[in-house]
N, C-alpha and C. Protein backbone atom coordinates (compact mmCIF):
# COMPACT_ATOMS: atom_id res chain seq x y z
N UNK A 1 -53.01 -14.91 -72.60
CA UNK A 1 -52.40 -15.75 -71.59
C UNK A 1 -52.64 -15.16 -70.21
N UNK A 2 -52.44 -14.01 -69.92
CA UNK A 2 -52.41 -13.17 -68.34
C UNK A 2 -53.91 -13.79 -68.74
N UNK A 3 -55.15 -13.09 -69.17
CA UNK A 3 -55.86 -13.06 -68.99
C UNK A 3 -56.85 -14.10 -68.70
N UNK A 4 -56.30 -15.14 -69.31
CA UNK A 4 -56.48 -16.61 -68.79
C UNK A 4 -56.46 -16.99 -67.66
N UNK A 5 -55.27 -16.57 -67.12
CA UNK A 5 -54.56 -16.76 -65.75
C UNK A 5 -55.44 -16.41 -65.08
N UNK A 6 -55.63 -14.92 -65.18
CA UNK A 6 -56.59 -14.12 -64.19
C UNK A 6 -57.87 -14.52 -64.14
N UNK A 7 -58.93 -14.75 -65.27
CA UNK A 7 -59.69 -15.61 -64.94
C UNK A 7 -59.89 -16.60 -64.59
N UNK A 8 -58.58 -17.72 -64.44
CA UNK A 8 -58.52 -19.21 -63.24
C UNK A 8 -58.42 -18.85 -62.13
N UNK A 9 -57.77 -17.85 -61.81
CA UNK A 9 -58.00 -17.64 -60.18
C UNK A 9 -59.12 -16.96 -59.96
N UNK A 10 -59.86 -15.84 -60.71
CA UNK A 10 -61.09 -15.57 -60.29
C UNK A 10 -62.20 -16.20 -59.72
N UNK A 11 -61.89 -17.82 -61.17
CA UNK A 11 -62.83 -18.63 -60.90
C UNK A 11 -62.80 -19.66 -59.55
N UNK A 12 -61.40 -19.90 -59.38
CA UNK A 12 -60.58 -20.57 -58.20
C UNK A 12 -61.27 -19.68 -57.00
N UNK A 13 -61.29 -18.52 -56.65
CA UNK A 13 -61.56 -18.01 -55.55
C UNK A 13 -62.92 -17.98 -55.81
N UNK A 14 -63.84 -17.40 -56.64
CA UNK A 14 -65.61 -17.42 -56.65
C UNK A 14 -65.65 -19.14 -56.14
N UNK A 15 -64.69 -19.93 -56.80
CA UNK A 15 -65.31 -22.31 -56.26
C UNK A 15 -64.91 -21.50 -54.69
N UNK A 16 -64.09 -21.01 -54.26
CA UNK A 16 -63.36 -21.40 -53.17
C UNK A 16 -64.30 -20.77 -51.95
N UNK A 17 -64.95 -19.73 -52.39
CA UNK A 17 -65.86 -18.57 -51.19
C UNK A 17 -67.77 -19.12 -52.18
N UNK A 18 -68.09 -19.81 -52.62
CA UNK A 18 -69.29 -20.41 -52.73
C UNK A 18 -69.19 -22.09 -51.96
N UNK A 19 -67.79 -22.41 -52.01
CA UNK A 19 -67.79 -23.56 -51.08
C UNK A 19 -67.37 -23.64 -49.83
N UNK A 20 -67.41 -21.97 -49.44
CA UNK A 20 -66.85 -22.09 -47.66
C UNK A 20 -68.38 -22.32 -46.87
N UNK A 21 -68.48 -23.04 -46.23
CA UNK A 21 -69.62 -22.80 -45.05
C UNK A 21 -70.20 -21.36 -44.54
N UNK A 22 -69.55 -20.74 -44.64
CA UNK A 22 -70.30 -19.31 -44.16
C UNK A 22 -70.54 -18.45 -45.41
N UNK A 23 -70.97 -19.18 -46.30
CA UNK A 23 -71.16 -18.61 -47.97
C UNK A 23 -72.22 -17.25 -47.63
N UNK A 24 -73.18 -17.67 -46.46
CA UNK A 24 -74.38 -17.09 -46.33
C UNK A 24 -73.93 -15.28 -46.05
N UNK A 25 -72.72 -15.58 -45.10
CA UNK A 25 -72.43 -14.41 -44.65
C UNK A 25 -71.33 -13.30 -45.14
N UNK A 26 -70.86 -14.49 -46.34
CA UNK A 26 -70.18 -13.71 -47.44
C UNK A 26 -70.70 -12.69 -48.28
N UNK A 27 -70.23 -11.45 -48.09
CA UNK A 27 -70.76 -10.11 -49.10
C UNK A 27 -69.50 -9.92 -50.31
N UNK A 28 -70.07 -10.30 -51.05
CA UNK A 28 -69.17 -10.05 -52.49
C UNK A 28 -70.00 -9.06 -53.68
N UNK A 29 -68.90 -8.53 -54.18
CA UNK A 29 -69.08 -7.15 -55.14
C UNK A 29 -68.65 -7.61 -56.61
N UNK A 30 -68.82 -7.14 -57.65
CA UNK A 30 -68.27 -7.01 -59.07
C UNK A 30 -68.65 -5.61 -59.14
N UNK A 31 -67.14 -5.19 -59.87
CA UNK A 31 -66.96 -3.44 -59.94
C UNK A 31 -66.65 -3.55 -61.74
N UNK A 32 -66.83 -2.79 -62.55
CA UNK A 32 -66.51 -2.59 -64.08
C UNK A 32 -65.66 -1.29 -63.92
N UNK A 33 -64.12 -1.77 -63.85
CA UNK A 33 -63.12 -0.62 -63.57
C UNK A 33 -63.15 0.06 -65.18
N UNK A 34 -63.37 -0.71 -66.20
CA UNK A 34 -63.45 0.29 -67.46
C UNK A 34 -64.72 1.38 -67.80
N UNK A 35 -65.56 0.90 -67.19
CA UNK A 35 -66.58 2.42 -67.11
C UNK A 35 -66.24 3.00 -65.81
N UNK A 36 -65.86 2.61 -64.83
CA UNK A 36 -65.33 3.82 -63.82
C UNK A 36 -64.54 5.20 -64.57
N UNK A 37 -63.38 4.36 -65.53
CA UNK A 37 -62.59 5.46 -66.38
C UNK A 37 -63.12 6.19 -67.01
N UNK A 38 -64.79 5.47 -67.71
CA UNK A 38 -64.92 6.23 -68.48
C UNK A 38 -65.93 6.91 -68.56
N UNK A 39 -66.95 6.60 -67.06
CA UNK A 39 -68.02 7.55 -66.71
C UNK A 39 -67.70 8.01 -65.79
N UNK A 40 -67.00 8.21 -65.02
CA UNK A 40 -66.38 8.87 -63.21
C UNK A 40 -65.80 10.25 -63.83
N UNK A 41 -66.51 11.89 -63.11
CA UNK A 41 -65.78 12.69 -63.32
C UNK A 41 -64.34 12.74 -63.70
N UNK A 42 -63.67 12.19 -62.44
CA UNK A 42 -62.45 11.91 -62.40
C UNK A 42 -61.32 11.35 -63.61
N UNK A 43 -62.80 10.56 -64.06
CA UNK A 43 -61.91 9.71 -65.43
C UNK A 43 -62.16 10.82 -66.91
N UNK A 44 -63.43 11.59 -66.63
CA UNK A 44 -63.48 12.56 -67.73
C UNK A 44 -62.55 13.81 -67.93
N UNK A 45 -62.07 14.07 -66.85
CA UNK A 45 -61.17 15.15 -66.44
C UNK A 45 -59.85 14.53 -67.12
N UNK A 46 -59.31 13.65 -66.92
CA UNK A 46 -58.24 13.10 -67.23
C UNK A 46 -58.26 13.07 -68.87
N UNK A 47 -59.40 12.49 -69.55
CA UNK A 47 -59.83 12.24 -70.81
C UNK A 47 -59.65 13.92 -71.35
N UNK A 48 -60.56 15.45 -70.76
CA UNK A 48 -60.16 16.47 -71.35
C UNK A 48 -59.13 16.93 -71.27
N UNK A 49 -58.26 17.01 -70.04
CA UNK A 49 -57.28 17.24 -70.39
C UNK A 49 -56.00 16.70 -71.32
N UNK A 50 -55.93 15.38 -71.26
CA UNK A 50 -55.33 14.55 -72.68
C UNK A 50 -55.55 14.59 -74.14
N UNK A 51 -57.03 15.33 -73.95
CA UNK A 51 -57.66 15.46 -75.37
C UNK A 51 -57.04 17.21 -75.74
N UNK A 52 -57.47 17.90 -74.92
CA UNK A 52 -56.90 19.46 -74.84
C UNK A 52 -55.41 19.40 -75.30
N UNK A 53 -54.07 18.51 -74.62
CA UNK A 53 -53.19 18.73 -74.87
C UNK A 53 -52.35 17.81 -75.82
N UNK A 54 -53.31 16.95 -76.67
CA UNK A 54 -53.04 16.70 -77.63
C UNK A 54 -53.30 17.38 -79.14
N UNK A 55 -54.33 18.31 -78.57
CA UNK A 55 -54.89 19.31 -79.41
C UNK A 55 -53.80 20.36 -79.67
N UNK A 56 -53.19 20.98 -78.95
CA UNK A 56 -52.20 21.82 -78.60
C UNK A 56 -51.58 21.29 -79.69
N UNK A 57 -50.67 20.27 -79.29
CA UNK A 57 -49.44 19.62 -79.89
C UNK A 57 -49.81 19.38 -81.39
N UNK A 58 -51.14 18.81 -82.02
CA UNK A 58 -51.60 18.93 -83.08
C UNK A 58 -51.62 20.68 -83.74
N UNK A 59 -51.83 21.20 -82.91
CA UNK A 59 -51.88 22.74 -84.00
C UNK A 59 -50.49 23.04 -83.74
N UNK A 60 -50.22 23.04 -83.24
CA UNK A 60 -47.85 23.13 -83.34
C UNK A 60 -47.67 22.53 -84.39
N UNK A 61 -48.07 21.01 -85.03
CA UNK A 61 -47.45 20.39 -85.83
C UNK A 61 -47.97 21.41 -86.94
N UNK A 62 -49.29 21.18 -87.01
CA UNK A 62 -50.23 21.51 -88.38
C UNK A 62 -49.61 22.80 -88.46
N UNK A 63 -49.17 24.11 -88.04
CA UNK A 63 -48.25 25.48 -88.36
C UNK A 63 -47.27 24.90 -88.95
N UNK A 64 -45.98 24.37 -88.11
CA UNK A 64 -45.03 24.04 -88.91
C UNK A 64 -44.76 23.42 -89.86
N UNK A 65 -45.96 22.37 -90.57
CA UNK A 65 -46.34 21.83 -91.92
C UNK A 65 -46.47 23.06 -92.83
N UNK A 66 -47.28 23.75 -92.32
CA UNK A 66 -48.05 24.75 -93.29
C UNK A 66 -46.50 26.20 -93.14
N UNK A 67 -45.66 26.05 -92.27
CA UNK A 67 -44.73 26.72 -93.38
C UNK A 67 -44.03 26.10 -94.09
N UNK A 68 -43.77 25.12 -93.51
CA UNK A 68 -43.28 24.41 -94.57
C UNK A 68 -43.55 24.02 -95.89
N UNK A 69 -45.36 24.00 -95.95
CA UNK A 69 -45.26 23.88 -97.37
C UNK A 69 -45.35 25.16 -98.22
N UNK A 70 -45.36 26.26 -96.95
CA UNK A 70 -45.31 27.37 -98.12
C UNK A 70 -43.70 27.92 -98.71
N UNK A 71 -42.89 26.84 -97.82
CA UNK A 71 -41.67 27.26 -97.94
C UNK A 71 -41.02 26.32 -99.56
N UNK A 72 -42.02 25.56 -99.57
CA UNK A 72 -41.69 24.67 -100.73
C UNK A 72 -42.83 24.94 -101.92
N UNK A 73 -43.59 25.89 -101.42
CA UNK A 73 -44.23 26.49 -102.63
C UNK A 73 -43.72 27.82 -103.25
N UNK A 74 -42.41 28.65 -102.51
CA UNK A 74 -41.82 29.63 -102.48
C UNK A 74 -40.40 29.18 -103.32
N UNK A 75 -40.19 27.83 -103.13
CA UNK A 75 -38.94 27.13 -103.39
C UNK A 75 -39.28 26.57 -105.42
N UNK A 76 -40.97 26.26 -105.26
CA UNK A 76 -41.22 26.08 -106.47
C UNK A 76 -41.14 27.14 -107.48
N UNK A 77 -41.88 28.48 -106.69
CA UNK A 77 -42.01 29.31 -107.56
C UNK A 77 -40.93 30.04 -108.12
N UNK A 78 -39.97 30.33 -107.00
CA UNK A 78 -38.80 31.23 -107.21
C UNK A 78 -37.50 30.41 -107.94
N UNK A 79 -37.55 28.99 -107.85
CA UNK A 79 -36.50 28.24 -107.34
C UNK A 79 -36.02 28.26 -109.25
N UNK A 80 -36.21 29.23 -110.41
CA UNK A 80 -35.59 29.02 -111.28
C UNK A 80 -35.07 30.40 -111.88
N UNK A 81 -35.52 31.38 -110.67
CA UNK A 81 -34.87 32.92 -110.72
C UNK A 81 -33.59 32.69 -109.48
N UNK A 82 -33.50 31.60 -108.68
CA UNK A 82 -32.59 31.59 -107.67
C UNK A 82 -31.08 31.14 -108.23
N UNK A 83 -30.24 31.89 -107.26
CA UNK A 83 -28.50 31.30 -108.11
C UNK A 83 -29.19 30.00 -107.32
N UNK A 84 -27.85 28.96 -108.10
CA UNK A 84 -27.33 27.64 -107.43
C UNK A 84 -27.18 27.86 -105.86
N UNK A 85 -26.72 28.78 -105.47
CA UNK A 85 -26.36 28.47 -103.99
C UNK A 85 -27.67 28.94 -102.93
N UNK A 86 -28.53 29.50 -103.43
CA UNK A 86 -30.00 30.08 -102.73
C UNK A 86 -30.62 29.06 -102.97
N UNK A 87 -30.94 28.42 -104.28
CA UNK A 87 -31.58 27.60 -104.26
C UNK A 87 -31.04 25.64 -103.81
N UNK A 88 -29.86 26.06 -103.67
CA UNK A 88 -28.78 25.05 -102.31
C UNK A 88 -29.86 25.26 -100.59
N UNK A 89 -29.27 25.95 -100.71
CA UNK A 89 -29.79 26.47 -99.25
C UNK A 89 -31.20 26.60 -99.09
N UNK A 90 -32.11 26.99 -99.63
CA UNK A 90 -33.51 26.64 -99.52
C UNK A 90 -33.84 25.50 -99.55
N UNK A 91 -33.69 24.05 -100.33
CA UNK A 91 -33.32 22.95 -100.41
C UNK A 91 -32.97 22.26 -99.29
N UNK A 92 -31.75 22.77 -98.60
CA UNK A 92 -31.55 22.29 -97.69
C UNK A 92 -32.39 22.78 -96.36
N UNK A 93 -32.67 24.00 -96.31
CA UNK A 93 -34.01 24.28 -94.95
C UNK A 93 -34.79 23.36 -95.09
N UNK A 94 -35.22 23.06 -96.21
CA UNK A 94 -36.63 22.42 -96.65
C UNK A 94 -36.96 20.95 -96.12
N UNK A 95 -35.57 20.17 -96.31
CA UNK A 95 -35.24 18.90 -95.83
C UNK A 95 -35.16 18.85 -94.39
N UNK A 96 -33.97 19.95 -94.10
CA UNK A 96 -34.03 20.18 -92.43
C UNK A 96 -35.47 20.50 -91.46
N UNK A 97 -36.39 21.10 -92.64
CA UNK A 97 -37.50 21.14 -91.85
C UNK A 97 -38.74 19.98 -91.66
N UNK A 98 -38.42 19.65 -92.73
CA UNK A 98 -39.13 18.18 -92.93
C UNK A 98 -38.89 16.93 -92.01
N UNK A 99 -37.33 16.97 -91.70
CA UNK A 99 -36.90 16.40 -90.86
C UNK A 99 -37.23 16.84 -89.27
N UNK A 100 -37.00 18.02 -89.64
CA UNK A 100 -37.49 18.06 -87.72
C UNK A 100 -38.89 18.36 -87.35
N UNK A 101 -40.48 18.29 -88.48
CA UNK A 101 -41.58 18.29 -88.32
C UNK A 101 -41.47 16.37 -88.04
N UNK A 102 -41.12 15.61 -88.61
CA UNK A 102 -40.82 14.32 -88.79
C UNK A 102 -40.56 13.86 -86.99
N UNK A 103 -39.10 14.26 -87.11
CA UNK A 103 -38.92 13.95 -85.57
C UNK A 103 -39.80 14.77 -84.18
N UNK A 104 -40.12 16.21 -84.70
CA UNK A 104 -41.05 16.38 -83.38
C UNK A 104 -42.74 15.57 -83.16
N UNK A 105 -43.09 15.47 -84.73
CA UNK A 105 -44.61 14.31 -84.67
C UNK A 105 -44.04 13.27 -83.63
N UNK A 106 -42.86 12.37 -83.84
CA UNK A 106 -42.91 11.44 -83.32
C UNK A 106 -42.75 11.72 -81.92
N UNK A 107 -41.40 12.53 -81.43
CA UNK A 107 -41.54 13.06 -80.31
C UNK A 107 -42.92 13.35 -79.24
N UNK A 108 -43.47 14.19 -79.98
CA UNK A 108 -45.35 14.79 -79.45
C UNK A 108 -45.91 13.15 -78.89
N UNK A 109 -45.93 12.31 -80.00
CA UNK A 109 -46.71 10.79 -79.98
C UNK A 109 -46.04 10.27 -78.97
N UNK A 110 -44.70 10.04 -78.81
CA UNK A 110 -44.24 9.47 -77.46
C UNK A 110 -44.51 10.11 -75.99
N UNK A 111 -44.82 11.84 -76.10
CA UNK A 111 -45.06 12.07 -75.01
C UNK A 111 -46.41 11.74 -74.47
N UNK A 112 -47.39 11.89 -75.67
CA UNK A 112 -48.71 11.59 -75.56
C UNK A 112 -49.17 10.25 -75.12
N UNK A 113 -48.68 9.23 -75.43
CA UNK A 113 -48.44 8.10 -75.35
C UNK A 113 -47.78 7.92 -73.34
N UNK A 114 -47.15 8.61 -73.61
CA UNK A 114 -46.00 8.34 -72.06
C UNK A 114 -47.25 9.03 -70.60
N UNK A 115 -47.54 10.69 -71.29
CA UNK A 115 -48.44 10.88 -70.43
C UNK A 115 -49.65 10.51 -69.79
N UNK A 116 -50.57 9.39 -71.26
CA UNK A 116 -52.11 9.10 -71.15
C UNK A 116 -51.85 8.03 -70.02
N UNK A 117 -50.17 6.75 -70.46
CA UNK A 117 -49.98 5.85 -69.27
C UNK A 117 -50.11 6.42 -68.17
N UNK A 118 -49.09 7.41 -67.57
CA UNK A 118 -49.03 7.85 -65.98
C UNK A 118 -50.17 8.56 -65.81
N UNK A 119 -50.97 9.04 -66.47
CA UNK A 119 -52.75 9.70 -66.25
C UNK A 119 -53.51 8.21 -65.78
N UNK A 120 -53.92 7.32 -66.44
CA UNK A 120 -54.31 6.11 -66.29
C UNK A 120 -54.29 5.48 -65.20
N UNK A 121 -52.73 5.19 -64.72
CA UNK A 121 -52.26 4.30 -63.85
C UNK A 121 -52.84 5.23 -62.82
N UNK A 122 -52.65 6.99 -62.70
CA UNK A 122 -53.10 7.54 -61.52
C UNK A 122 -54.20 7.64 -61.25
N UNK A 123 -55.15 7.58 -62.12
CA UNK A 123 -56.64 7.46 -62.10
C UNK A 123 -56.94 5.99 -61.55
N UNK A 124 -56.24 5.02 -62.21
CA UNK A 124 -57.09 3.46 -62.02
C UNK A 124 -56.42 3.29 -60.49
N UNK A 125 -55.36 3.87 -59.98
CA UNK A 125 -54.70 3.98 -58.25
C UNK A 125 -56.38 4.42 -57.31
N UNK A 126 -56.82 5.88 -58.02
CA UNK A 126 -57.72 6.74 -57.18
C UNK A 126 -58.73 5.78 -57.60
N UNK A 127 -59.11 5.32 -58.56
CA UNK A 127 -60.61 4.56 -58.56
C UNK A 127 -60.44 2.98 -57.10
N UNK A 128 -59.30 2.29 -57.39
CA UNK A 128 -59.20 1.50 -56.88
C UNK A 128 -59.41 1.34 -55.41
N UNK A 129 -58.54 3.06 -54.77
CA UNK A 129 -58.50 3.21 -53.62
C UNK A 129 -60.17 3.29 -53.34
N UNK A 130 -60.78 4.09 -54.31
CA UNK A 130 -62.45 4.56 -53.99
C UNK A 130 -63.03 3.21 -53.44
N UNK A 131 -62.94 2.05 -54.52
CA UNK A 131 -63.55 0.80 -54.61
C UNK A 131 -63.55 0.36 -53.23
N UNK A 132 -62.20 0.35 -52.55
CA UNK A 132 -61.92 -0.26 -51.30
C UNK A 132 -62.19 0.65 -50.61
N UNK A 133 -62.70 1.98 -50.36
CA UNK A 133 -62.72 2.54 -49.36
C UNK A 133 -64.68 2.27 -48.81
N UNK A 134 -65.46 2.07 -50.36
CA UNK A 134 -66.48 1.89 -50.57
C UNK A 134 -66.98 0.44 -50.16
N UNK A 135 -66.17 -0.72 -50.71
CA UNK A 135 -66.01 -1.78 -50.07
C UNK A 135 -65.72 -1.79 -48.40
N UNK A 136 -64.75 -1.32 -47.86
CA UNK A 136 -64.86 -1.23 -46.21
C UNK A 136 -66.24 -0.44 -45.57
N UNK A 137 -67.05 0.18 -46.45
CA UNK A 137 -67.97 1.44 -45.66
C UNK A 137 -69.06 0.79 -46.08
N UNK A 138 -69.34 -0.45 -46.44
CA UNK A 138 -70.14 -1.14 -47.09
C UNK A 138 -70.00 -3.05 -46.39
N UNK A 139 -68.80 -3.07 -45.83
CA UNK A 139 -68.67 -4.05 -45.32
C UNK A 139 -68.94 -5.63 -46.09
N UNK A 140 -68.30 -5.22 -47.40
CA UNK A 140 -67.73 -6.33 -48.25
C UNK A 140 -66.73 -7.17 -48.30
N UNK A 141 -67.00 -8.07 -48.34
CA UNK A 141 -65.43 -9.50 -48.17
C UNK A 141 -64.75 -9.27 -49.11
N UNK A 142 -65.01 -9.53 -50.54
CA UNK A 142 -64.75 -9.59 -51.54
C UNK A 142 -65.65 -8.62 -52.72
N UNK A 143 -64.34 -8.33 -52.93
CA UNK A 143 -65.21 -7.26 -54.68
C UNK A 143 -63.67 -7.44 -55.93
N UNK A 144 -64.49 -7.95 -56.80
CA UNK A 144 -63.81 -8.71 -57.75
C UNK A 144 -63.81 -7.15 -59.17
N UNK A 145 -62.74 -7.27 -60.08
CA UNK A 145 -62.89 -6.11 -60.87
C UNK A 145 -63.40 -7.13 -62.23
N UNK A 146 -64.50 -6.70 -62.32
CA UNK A 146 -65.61 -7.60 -63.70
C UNK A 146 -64.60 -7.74 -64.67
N UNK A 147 -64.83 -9.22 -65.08
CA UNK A 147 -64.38 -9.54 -66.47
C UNK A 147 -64.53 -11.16 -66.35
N UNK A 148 -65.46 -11.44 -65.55
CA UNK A 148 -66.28 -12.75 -65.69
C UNK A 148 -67.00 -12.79 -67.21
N UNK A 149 -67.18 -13.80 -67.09
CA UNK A 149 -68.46 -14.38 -68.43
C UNK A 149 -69.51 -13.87 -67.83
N UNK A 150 -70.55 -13.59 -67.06
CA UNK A 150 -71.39 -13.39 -66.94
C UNK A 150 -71.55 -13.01 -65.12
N UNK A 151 -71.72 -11.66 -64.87
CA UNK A 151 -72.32 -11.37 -63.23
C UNK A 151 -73.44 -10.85 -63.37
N UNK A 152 -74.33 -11.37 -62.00
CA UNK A 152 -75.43 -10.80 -61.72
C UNK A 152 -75.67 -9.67 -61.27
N UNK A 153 -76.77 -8.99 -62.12
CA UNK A 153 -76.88 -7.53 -61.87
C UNK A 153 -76.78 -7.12 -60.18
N UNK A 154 -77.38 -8.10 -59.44
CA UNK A 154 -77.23 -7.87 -58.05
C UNK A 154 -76.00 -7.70 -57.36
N UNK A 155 -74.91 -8.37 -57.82
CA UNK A 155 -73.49 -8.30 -57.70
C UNK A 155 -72.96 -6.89 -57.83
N UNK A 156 -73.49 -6.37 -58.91
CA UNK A 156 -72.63 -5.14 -59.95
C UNK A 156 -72.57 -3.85 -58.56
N UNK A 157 -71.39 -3.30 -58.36
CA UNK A 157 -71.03 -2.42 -57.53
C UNK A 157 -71.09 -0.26 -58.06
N UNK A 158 -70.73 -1.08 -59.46
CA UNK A 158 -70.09 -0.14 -60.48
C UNK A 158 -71.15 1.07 -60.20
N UNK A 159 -72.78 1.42 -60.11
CA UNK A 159 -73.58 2.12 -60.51
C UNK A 159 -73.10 3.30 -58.87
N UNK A 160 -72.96 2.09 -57.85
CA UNK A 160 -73.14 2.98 -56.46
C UNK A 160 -71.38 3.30 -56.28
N UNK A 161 -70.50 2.97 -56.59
CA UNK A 161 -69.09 3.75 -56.56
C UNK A 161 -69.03 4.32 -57.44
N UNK A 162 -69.86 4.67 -58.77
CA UNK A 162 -70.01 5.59 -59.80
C UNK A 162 -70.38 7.05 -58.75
N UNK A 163 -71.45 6.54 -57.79
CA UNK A 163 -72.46 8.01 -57.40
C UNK A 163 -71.04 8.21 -56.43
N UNK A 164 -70.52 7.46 -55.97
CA UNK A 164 -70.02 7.90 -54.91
C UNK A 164 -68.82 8.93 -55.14
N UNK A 165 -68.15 8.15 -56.45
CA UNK A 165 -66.98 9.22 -57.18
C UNK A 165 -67.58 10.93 -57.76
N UNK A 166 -68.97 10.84 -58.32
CA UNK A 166 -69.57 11.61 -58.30
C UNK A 166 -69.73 12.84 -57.23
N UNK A 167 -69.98 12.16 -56.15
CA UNK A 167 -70.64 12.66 -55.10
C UNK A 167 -68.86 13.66 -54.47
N UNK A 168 -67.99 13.05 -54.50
CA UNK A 168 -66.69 13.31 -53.99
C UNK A 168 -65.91 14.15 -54.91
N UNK A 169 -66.57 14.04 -56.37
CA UNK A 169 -65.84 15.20 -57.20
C UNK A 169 -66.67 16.38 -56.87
N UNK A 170 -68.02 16.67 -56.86
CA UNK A 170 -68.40 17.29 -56.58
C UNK A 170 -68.38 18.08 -55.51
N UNK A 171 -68.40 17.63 -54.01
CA UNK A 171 -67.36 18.06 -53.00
C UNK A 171 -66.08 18.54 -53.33
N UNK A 172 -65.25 18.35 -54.13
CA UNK A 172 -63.90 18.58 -54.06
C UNK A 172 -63.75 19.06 -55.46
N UNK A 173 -64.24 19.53 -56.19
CA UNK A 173 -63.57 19.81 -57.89
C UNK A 173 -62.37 19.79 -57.58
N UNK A 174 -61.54 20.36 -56.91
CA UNK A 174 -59.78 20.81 -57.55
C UNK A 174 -59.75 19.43 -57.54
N UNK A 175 -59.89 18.47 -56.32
CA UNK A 175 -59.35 17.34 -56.54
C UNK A 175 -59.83 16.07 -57.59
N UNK A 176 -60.55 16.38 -58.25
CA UNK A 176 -61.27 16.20 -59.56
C UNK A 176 -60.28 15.94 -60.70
N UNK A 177 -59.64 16.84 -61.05
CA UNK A 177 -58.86 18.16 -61.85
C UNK A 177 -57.73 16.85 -61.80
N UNK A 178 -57.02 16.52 -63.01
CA UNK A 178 -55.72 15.58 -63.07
C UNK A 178 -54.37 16.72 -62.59
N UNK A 179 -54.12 16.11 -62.30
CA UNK A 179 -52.58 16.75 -61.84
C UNK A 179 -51.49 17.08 -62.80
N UNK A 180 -50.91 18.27 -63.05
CA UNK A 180 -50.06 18.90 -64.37
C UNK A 180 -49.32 18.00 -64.29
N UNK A 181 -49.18 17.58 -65.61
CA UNK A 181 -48.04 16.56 -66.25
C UNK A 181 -46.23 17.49 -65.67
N UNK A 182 -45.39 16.64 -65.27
CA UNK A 182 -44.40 17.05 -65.08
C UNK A 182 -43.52 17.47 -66.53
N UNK A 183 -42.71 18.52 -66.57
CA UNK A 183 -42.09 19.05 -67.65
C UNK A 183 -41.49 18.02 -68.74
N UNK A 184 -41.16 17.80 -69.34
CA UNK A 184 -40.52 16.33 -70.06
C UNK A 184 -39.09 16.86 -70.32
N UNK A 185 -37.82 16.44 -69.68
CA UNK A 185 -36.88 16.22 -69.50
C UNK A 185 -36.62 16.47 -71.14
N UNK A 186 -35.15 17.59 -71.38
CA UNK A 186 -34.79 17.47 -72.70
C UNK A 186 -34.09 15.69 -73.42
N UNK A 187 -34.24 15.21 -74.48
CA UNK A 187 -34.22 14.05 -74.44
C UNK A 187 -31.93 14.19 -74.61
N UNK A 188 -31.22 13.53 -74.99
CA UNK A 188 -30.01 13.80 -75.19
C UNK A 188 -29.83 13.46 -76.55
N UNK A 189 -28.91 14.36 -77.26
CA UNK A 189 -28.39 14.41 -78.09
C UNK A 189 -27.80 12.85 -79.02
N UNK A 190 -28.74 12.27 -79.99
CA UNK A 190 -28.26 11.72 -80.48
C UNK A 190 -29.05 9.97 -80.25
N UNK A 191 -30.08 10.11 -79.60
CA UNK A 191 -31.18 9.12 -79.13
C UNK A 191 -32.45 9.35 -79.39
């Protein structure tokens, strides 16, 4: 449905600036903001570091599995030399741990999830700003973000604000570099 939308007005404004009289002197762009993300330094930086610190959070889980199952291979072996109340209580770690490998996976996935959004949104902000800064230094009317049926290669913007993001990470690495995720707030008790 949005996307419908968005392509009637695309198409509404391409009828509306091919039928103005000064069509001639109209400079219009098509940009492909999904390979900006995903060929632009900027967007690869964002990509390793999300990939790096999901990696992290994956070997946290994968340890605490793996005592856990040695804690339930310790629970198998021993668990018919143990009184009733050791083998109570091992039982119950076992569950308690299961339970809180359970709730921190999901935990990890929501942060991962929460962080890749605000990485994204800050990246597709800096590409956007690029587009328009490239568009004014270029002296374009209009530059549309592709998702037409079909643009002409002559149109396509994407290859020369590619070099240009290029050209500006390279000048600047730190500013390249995504910005440290802010700490994640302890969640409250019982939510």
């Amino acid at each position: 449905m949005k996307r419908s939308i968005w392509l009637a007005t695309m198409l509404t404004v391409a009828g509306a600036v091919a039928m103005t009289p000064a069509q001639a002197d109209t400079k219009v762009g098509v940009v492909n903001i999904d390979r900006l993300i995903k060929d632009s330094p900027q967007g690869k930086a964002v990509e390793d570091a999300l990939r790096n610190d999901a990696n992290a959070k994956q070997r946290e889980l994968v340890a605490l599995q793996a005592s856990l199952k040695a804690k339930q291979e310790k629970l198998e072996k021993d668990g018919a030399t143990m009184t009733a109340d050791q083998r109570s209580k091992a039982e119950k770690e076992l569950r308690d741990g299961n339970r809180d490998l359970s709730q921190k996976a999901n935990d990890y996935q929501e942060e991962l999830t929460n962080r890749q959004n605000e990485e994204l949104s800050r990246l597709q902000s800096a590409l956007v700003a690029e587009v328009q800064s490239y568009a004014l230094s270029q002296k374009f009317d209009l530059v549309i973000a592709s998702g037409g049926v079909y643009v002409a290669p002559s149109l396509d913007l994407t290859d020369s604000v590619l070099a240009s993001l290029k050209a500006r990470a390279t000048s600047a690495p730190a500013a390249a570099a995504p910005a440290p995720a802010p700490a994640a707030a302890p969640k409250p008790a019982g939510k």
